[in-house]
C-alpha atoms as a PDB file:
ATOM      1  CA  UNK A   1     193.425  99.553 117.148  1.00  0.00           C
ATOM      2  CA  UNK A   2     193.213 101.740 114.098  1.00  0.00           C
ATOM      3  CA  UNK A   3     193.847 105.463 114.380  1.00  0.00           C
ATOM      4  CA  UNK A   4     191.711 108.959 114.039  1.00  0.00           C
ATOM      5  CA  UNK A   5     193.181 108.959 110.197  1.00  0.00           C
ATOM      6  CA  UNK A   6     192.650 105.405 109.205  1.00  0.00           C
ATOM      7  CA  UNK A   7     188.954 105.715 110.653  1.00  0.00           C
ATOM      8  CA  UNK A   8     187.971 108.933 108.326  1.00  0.00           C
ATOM      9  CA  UNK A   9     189.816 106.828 105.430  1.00  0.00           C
ATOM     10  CA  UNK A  10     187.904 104.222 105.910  1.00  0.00           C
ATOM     11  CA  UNK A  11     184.451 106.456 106.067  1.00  0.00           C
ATOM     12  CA  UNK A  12     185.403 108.094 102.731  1.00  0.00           C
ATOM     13  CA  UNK A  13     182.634 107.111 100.700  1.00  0.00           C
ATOM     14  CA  UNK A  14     179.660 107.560 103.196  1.00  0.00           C
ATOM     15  CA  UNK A  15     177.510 110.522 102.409  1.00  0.00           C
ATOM     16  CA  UNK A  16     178.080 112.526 105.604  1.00  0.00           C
ATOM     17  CA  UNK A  17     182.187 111.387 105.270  1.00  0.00           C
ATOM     18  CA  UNK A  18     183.321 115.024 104.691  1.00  0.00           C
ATOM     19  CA  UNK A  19     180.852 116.507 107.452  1.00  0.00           C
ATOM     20  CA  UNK A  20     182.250 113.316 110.029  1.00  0.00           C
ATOM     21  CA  UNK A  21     185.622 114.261 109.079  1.00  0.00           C
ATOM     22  CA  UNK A  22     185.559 118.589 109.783  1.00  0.00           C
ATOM     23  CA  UNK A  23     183.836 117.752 113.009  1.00  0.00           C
ATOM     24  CA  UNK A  24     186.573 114.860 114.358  1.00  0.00           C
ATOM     25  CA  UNK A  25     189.448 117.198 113.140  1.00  0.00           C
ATOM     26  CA  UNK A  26     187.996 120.057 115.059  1.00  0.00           C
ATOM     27  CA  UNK A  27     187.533 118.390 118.067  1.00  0.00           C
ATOM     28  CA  UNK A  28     190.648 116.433 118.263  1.00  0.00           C
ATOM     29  CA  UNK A  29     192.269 119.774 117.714  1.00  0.00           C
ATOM     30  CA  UNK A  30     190.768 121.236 120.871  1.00  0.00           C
ATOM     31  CA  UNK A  31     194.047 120.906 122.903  1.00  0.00           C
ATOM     32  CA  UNK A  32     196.822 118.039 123.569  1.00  0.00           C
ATOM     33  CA  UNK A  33     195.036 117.065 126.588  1.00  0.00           C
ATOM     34  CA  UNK A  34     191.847 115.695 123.871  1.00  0.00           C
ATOM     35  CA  UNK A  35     192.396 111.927 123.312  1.00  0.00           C
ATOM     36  CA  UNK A  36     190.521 110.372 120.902  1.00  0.00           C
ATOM     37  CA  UNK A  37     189.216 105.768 121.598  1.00  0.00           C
ATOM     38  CA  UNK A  38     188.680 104.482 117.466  1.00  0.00           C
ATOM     39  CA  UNK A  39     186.324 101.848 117.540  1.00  0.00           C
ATOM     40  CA  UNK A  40     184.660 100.353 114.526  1.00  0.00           C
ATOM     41  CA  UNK A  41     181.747 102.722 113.766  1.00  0.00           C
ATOM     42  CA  UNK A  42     182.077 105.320 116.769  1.00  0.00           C
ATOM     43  CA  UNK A  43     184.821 107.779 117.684  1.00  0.00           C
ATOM     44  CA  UNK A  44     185.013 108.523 121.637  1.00  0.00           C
ATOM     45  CA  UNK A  45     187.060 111.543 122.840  1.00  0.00           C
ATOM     46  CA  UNK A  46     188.089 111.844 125.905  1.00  0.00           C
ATOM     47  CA  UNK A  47     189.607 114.643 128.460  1.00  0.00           C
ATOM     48  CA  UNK A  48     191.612 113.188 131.264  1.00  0.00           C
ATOM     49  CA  UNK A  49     189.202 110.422 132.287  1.00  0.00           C
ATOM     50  CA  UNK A  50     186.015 111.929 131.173  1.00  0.00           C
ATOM     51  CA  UNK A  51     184.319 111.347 127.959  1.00  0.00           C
ATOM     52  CA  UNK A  52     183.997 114.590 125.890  1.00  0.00           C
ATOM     53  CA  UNK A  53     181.977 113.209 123.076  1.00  0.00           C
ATOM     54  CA  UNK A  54     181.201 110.531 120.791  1.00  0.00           C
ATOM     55  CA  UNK A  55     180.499 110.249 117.130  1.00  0.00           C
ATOM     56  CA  UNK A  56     179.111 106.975 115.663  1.00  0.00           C
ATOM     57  CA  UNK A  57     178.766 106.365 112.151  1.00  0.00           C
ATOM     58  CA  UNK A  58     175.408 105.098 110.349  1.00  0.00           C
ATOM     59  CA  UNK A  59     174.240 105.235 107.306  1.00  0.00           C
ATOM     60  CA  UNK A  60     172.788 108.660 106.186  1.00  0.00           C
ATOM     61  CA  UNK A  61     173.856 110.087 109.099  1.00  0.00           C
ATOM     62  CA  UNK A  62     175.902 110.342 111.944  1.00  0.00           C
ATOM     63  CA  UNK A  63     174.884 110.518 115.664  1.00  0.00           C
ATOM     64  CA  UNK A  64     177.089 113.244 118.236  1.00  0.00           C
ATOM     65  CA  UNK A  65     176.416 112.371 121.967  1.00  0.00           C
ATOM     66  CA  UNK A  66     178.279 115.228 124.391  1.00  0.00           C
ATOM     67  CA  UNK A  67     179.153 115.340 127.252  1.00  0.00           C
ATOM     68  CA  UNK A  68     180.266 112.546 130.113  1.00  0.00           C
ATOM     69  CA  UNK A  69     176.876 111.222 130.453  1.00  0.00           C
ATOM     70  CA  UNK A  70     176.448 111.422 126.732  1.00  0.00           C
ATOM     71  CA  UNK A  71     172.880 113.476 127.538  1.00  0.00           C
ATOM     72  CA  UNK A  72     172.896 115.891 124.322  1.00  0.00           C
ATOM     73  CA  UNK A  73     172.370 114.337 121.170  1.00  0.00           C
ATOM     74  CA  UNK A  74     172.488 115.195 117.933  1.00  0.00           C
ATOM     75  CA  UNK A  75     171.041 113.520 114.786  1.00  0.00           C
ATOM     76  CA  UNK A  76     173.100 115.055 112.051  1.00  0.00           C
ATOM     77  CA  UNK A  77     172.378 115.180 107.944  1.00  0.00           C
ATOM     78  CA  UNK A  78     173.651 118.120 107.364  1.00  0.00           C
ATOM     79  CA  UNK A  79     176.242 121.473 108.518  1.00  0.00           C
ATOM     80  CA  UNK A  80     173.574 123.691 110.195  1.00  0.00           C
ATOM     81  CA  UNK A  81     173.361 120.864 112.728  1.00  0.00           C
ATOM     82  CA  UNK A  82     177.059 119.751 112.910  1.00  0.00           C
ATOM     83  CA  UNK A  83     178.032 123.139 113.412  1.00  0.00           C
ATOM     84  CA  UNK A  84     175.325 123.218 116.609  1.00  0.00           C
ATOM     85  CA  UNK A  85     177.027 120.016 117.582  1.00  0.00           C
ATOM     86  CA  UNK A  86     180.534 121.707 117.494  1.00  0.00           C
ATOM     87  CA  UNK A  87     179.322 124.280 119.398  1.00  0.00           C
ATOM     88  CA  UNK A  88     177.903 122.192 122.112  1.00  0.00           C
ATOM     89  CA  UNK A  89     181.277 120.039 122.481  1.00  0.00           C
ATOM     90  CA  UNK A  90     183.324 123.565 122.441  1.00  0.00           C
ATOM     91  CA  UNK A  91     181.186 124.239 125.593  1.00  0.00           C
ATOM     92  CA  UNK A  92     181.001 120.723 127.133  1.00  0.00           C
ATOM     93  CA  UNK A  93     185.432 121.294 126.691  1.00  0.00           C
ATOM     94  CA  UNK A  94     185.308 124.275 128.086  1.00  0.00           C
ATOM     95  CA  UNK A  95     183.393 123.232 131.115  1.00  0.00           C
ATOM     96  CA  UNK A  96     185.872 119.948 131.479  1.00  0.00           C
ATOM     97  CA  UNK A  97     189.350 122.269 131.036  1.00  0.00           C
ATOM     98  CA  UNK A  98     187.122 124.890 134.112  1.00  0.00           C
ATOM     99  CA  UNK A  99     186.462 121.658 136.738  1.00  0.00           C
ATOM    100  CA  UNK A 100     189.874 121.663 137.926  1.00  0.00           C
ATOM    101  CA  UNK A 101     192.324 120.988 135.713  1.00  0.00           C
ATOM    102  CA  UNK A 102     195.569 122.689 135.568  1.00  0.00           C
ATOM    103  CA  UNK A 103     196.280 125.013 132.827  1.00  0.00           C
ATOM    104  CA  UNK A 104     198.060 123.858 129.761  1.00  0.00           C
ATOM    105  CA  UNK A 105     201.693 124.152 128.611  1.00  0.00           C
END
């Protein structure tokens, strides 16, 4: 299974590459208990057992779906609306690391 890096790599040339790659960094970088599932066109991160997000890859754009039950969505083209994505998976971790888990090294 390839890794985080080798995915963005392999994205390079896509229009939205750079956008895909600020937003994957960020969130991977939330904490050591973020794990991150590489499939072909889609990202999945996950804390403990519960999915924190997904990113999947089309053509102009990319698709963010938060959350465990993947209800928010965003559509993004551009880094007004990848920044509101951020912010909405910053939240959706927050609200994961507050249900119970114990506090980090």
């Amino acid at each position: 299974m390839p890794d985080l890096r080798s995915f963005l790599d392999g994205i390079g040339e896509l229009h939205h590459a750079g956008l895909v790659t600020i937003l994957a960094e960020q969130v991977a970088g939330l904490g050591p208990d973020v794990q991150v599932e590489v499939e072909p066109l889609m990202l999945r991160f996950h804390v403990r057992e519960q999915t924190l997000c997904e990113l999947w890859v089309y053509g102009e754009l990319f698709i963010v779906r938060v959350g465990p039950a993947a209800v928010v969505e965003y559509r993004v083209r551009n880094e007004e609306v990848a920044l509101r994505a951020l912010d909405q998976v910053l939240r959706e971790y927050v609200q994961l690391r507050a249900s119970g888990s114990p506090a980090l090294p």
